[in-house]
PDB file of N, CA and C in Angstrom:
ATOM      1  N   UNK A   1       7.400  14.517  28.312  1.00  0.00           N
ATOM      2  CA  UNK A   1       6.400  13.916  27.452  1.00  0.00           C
ATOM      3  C   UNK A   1       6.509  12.400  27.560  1.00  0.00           C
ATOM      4  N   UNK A   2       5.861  11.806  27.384  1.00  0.00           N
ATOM      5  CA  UNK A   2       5.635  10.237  27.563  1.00  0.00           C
ATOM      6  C   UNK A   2       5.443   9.724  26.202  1.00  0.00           C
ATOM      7  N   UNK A   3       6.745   8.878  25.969  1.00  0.00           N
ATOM      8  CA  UNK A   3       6.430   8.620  24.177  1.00  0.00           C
ATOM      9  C   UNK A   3       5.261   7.685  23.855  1.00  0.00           C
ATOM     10  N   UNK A   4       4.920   6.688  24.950  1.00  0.00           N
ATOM     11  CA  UNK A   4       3.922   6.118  24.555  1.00  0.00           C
ATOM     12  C   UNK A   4       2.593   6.906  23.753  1.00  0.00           C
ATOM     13  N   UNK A   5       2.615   8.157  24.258  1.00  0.00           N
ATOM     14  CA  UNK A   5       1.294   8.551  23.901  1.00  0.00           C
ATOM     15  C   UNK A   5       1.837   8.841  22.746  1.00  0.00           C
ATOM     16  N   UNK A   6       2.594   8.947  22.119  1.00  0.00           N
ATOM     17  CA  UNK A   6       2.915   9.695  20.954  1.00  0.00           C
ATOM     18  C   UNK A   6       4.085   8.260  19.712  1.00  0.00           C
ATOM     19  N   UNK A   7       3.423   7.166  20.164  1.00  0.00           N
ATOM     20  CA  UNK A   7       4.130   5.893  19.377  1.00  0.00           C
ATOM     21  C   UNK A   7       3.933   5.858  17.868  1.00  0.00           C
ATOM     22  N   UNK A   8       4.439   5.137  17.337  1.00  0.00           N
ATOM     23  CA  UNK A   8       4.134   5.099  15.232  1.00  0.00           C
ATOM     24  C   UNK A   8       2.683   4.935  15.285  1.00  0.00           C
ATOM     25  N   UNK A   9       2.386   3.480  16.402  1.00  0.00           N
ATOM     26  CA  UNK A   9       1.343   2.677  16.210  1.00  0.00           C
ATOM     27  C   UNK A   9      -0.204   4.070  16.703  1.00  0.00           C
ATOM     28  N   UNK A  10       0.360   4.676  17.578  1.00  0.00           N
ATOM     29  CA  UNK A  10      -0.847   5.673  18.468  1.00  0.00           C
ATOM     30  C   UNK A  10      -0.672   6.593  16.870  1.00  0.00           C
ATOM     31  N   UNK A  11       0.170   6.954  16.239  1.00  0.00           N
ATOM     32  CA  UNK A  11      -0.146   8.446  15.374  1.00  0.00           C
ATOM     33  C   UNK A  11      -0.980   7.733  14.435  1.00  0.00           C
ATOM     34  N   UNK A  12      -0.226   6.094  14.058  1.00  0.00           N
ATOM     35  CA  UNK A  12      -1.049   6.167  12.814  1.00  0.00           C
ATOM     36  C   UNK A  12      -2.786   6.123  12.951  1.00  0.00           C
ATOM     37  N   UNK A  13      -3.029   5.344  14.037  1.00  0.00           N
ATOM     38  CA  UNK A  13      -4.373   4.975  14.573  1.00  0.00           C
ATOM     39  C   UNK A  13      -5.384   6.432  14.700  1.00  0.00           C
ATOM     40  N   UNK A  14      -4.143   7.539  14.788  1.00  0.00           N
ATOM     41  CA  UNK A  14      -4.803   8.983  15.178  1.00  0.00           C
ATOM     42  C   UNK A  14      -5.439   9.620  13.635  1.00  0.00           C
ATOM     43  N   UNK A  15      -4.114   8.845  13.008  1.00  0.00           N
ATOM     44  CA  UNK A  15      -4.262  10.198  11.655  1.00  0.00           C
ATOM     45  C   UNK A  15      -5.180   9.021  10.688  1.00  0.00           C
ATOM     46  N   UNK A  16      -4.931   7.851  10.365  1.00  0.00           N
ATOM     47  CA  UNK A  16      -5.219   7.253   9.312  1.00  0.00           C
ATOM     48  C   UNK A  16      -6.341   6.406   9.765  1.00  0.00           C
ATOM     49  N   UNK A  17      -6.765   5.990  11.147  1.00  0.00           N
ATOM     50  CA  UNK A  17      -8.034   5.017  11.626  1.00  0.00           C
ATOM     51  C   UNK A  17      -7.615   4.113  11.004  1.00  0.00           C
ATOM     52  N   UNK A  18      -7.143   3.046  10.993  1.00  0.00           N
ATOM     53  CA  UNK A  18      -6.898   1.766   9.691  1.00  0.00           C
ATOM     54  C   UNK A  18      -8.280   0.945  11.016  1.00  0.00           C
ATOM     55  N   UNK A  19      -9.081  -0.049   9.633  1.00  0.00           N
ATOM     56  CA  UNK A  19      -9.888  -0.990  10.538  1.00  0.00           C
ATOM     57  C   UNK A  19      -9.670  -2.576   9.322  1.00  0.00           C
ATOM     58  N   UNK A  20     -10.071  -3.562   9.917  1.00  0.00           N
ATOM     59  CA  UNK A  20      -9.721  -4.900   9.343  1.00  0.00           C
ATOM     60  C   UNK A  20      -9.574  -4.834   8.034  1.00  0.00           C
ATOM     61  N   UNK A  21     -11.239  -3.940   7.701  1.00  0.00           N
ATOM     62  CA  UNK A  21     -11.474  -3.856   6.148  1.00  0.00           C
ATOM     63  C   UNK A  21     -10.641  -3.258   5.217  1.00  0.00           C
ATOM     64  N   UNK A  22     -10.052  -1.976   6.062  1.00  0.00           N
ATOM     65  CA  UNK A  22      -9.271  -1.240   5.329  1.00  0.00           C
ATOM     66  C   UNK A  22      -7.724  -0.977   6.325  1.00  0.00           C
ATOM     67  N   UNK A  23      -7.304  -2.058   6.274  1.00  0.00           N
ATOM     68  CA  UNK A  23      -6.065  -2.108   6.869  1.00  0.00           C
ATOM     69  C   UNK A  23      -5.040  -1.229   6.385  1.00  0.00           C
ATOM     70  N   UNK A  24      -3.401  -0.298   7.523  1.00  0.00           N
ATOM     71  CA  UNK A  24      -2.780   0.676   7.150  1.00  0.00           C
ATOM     72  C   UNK A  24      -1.727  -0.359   6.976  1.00  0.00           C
ATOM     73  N   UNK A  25      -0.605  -0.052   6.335  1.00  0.00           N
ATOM     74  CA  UNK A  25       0.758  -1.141   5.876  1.00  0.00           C
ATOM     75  C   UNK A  25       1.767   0.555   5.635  1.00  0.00           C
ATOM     76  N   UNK A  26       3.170  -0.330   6.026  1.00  0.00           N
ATOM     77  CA  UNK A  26       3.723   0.435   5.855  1.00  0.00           C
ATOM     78  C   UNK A  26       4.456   0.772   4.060  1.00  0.00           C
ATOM     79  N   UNK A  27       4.466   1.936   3.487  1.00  0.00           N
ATOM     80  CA  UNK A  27       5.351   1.747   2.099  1.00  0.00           C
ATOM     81  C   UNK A  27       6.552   1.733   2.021  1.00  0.00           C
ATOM     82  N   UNK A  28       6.650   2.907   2.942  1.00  0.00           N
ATOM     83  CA  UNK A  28       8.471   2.949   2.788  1.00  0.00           C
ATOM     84  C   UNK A  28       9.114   3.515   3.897  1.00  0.00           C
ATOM     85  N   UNK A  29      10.254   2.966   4.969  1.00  0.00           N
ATOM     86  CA  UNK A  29      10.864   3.120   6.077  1.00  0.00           C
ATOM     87  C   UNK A  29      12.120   4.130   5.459  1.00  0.00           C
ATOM     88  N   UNK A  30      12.536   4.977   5.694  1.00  0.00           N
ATOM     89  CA  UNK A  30      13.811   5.796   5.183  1.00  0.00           C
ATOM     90  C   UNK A  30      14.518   6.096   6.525  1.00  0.00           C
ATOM     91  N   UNK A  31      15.732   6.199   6.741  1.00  0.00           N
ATOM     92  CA  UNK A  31      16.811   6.698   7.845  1.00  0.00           C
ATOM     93  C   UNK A  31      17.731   7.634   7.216  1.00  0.00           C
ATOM     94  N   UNK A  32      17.989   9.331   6.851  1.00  0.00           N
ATOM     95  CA  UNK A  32      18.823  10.217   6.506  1.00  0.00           C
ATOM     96  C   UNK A  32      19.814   9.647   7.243  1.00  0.00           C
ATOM     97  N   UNK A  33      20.807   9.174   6.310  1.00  0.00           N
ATOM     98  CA  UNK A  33      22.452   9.309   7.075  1.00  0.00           C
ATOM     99  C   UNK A  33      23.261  10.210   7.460  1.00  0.00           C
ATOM    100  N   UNK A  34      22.660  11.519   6.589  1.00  0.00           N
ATOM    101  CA  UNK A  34      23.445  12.495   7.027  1.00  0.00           C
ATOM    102  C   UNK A  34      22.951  13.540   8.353  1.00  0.00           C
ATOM    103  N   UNK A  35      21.595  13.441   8.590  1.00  0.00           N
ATOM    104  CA  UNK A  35      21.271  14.312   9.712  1.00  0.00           C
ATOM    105  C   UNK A  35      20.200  12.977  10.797  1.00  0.00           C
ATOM    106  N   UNK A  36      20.710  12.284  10.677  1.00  0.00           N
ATOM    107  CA  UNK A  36      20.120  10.352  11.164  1.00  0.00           C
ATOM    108  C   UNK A  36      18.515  10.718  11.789  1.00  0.00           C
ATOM    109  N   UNK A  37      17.984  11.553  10.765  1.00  0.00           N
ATOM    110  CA  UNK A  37      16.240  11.405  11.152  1.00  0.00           C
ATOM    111  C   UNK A  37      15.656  10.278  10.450  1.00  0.00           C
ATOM    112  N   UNK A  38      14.508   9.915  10.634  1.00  0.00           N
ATOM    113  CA  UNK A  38      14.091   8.669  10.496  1.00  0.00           C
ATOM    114  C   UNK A  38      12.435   9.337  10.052  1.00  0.00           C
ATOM    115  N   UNK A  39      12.032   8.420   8.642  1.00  0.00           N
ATOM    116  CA  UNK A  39      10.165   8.585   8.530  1.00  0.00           C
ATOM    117  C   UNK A  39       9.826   7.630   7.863  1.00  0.00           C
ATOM    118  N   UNK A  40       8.592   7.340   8.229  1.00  0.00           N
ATOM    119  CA  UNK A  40       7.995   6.302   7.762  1.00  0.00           C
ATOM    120  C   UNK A  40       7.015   6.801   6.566  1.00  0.00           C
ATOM    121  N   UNK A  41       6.404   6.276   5.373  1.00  0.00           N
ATOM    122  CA  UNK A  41       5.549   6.621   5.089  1.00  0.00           C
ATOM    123  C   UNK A  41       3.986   4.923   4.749  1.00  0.00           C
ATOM    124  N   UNK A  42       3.391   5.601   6.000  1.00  0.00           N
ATOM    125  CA  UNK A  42       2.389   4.379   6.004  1.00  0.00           C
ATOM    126  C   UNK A  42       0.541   4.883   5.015  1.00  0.00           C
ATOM    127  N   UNK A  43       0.340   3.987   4.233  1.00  0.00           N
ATOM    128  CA  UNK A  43      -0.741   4.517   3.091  1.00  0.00           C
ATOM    129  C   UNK A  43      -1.906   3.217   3.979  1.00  0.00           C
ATOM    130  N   UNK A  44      -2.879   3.274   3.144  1.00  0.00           N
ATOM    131  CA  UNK A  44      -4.138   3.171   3.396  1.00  0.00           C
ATOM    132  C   UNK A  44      -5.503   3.087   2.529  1.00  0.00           C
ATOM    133  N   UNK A  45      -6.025   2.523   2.030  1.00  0.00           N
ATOM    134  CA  UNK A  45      -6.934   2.195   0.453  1.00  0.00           C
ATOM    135  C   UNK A  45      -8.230   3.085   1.742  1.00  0.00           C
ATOM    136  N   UNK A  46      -8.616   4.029   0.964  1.00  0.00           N
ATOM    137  CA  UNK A  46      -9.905   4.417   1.781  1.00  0.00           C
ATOM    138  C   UNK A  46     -11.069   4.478   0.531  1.00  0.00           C
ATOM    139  N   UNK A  47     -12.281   4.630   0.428  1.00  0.00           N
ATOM    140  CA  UNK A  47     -13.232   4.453  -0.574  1.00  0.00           C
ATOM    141  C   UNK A  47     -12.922   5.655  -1.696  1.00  0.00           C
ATOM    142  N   UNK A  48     -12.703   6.749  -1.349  1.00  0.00           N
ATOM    143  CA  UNK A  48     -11.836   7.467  -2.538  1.00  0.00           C
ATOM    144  C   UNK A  48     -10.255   7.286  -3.162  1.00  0.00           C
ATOM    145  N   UNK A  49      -9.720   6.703  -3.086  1.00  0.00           N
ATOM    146  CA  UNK A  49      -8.709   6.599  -2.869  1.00  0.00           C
ATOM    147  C   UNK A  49      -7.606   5.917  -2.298  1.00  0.00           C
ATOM    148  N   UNK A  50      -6.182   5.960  -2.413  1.00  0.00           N
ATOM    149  CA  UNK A  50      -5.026   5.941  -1.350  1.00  0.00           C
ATOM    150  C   UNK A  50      -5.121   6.911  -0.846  1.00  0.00           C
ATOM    151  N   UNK A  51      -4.757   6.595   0.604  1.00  0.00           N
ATOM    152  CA  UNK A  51      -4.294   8.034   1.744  1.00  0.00           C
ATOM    153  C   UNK A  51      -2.753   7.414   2.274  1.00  0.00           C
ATOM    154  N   UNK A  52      -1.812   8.372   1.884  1.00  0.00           N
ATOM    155  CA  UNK A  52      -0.470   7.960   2.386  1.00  0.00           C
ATOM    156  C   UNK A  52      -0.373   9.189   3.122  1.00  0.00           C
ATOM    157  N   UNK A  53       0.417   9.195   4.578  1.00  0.00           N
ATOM    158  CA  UNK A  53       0.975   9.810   5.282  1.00  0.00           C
ATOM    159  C   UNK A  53       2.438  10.088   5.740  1.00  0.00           C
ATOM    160  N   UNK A  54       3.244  10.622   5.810  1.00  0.00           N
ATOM    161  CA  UNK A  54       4.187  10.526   6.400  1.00  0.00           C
ATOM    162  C   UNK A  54       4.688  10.756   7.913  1.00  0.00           C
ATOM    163  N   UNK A  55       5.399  10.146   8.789  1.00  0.00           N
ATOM    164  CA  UNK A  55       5.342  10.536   9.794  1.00  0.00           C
ATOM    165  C   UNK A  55       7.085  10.374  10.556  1.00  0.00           C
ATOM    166  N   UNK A  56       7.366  11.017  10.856  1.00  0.00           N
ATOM    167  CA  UNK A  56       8.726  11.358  11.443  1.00  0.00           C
ATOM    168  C   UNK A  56       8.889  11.521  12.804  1.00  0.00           C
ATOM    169  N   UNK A  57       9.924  10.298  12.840  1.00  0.00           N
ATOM    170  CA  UNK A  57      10.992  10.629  14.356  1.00  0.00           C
ATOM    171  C   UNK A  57      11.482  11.763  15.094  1.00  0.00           C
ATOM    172  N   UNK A  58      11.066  11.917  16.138  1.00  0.00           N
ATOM    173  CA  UNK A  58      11.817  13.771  17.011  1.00  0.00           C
ATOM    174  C   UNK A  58      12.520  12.868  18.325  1.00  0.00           C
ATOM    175  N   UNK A  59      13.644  13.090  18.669  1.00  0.00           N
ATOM    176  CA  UNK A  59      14.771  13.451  19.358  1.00  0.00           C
ATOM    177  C   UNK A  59      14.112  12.672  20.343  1.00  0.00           C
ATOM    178  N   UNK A  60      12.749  12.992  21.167  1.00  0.00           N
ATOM    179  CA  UNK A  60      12.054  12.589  22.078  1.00  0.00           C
ATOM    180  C   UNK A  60      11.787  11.341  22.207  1.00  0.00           C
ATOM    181  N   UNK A  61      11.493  10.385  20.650  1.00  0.00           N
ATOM    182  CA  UNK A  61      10.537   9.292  20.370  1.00  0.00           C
ATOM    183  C   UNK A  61       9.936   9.459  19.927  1.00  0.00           C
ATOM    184  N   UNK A  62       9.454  10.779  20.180  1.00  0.00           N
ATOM    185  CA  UNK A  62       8.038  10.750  19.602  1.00  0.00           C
ATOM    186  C   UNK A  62       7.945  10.824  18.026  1.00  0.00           C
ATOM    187  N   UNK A  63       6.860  10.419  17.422  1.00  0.00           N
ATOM    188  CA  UNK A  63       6.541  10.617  15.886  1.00  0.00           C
ATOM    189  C   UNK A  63       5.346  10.996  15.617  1.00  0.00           C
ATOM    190  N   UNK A  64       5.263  12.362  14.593  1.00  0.00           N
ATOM    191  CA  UNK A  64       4.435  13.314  14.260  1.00  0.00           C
ATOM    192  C   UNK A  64       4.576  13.379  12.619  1.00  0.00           C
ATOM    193  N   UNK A  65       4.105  14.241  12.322  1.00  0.00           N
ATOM    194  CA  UNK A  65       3.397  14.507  10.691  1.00  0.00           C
ATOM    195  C   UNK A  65       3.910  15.312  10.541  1.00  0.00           C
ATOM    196  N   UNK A  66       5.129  16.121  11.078  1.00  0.00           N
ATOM    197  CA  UNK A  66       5.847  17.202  10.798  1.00  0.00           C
ATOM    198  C   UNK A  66       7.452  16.976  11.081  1.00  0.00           C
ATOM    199  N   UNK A  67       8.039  17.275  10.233  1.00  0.00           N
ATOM    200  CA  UNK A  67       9.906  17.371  10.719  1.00  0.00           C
ATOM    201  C   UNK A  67      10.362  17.977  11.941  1.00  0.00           C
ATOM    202  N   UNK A  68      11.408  16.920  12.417  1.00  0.00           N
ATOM    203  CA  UNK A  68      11.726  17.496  13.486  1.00  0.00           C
ATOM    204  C   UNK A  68      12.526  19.003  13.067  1.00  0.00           C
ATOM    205  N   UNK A  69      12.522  20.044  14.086  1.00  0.00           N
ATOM    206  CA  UNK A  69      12.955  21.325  13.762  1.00  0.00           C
ATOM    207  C   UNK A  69      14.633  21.055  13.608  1.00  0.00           C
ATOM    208  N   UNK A  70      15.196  21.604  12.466  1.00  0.00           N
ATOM    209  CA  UNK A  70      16.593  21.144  12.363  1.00  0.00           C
ATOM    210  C   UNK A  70      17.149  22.069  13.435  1.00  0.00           C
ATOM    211  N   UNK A  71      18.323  21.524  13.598  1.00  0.00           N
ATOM    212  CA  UNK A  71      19.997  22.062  14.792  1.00  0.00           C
ATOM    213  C   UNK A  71      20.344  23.121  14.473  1.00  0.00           C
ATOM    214  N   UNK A  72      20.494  24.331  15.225  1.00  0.00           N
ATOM    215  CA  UNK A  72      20.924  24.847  14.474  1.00  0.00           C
ATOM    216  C   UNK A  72      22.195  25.714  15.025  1.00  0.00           C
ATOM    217  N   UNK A  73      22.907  26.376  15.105  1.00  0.00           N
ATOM    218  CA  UNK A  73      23.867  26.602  15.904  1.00  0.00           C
ATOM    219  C   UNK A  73      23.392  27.750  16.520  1.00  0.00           C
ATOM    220  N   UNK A  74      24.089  27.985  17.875  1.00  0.00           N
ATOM    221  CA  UNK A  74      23.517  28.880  18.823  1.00  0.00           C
ATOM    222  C   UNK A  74      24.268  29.331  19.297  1.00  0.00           C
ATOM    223  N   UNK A  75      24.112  30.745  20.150  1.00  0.00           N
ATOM    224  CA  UNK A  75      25.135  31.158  21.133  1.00  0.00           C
ATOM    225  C   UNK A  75      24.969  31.100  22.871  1.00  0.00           C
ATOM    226  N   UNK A  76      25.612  30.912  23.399  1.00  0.00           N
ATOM    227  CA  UNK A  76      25.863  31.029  24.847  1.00  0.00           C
ATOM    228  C   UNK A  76      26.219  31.854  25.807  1.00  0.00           C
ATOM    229  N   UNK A  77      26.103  33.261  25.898  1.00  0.00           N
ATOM    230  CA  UNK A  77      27.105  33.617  26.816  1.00  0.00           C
ATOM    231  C   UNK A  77      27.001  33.834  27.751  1.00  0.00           C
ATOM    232  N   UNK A  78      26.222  32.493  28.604  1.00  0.00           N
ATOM    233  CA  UNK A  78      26.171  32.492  30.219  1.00  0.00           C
ATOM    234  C   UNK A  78      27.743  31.984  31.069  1.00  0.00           C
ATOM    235  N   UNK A  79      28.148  30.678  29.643  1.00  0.00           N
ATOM    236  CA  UNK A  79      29.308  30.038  29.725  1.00  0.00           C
ATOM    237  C   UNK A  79      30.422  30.950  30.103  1.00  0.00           C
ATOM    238  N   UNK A  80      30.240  32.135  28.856  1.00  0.00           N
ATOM    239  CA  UNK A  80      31.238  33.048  28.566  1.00  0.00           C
ATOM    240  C   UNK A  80      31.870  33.764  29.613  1.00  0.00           C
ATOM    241  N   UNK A  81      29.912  34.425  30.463  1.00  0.00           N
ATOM    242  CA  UNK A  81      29.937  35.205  31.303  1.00  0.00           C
ATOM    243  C   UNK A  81      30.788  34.612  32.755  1.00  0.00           C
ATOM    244  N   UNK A  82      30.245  33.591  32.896  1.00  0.00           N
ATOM    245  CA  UNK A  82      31.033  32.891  34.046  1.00  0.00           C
ATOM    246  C   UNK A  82      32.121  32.707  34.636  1.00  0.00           C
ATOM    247  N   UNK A  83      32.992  32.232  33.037  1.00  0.00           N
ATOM    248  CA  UNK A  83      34.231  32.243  33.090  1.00  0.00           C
ATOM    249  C   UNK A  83      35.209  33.634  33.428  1.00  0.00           C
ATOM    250  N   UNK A  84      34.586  34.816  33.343  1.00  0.00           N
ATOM    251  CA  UNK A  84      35.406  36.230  32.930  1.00  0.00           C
ATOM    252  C   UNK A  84      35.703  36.524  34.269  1.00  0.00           C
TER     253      UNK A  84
END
């Protein structure tokens, strides 16, 4: 995958359109220390409303509107098999 296509600046432009009039800003940058994912949440004054989004860091670069899928432990036994 090519992170460019998938940058903060490309999602937000995807999900939120910000234009001069109604410019996007970010609210709040967060970094989990304990599982070190990273999201932004960038809002937006649209004629109804605020529109806030959130958007999160994956492993790749890339950043999407969904959590990256957590770790989870797995088994192997090609390793296993090899060794025997």
């Amino acid at each position: 995958m090519i992170t460019t296509e998938k940058s903060l600046h490309w999602a937000v432009d995807k999900w939120l359109a910000p234009t001069p009039a109604m410019p996007a800003r970010v609210k709040c940058f967060c970094r989990n220390a304990l599982s070190r994912q990273r999201f932004v949440c960038i809002e937006t004054l649209r004629p109804d409303g605020v529109l806030a989004i959130f958007f999160f860091r994956h492993g790749d670069g890339s950043w999407n509107v969904f959590p990256p899928a957590a770790e989870r432990p797995a088994m192997n036994g090609y390793r296993r098999a090899a060794q025997a």
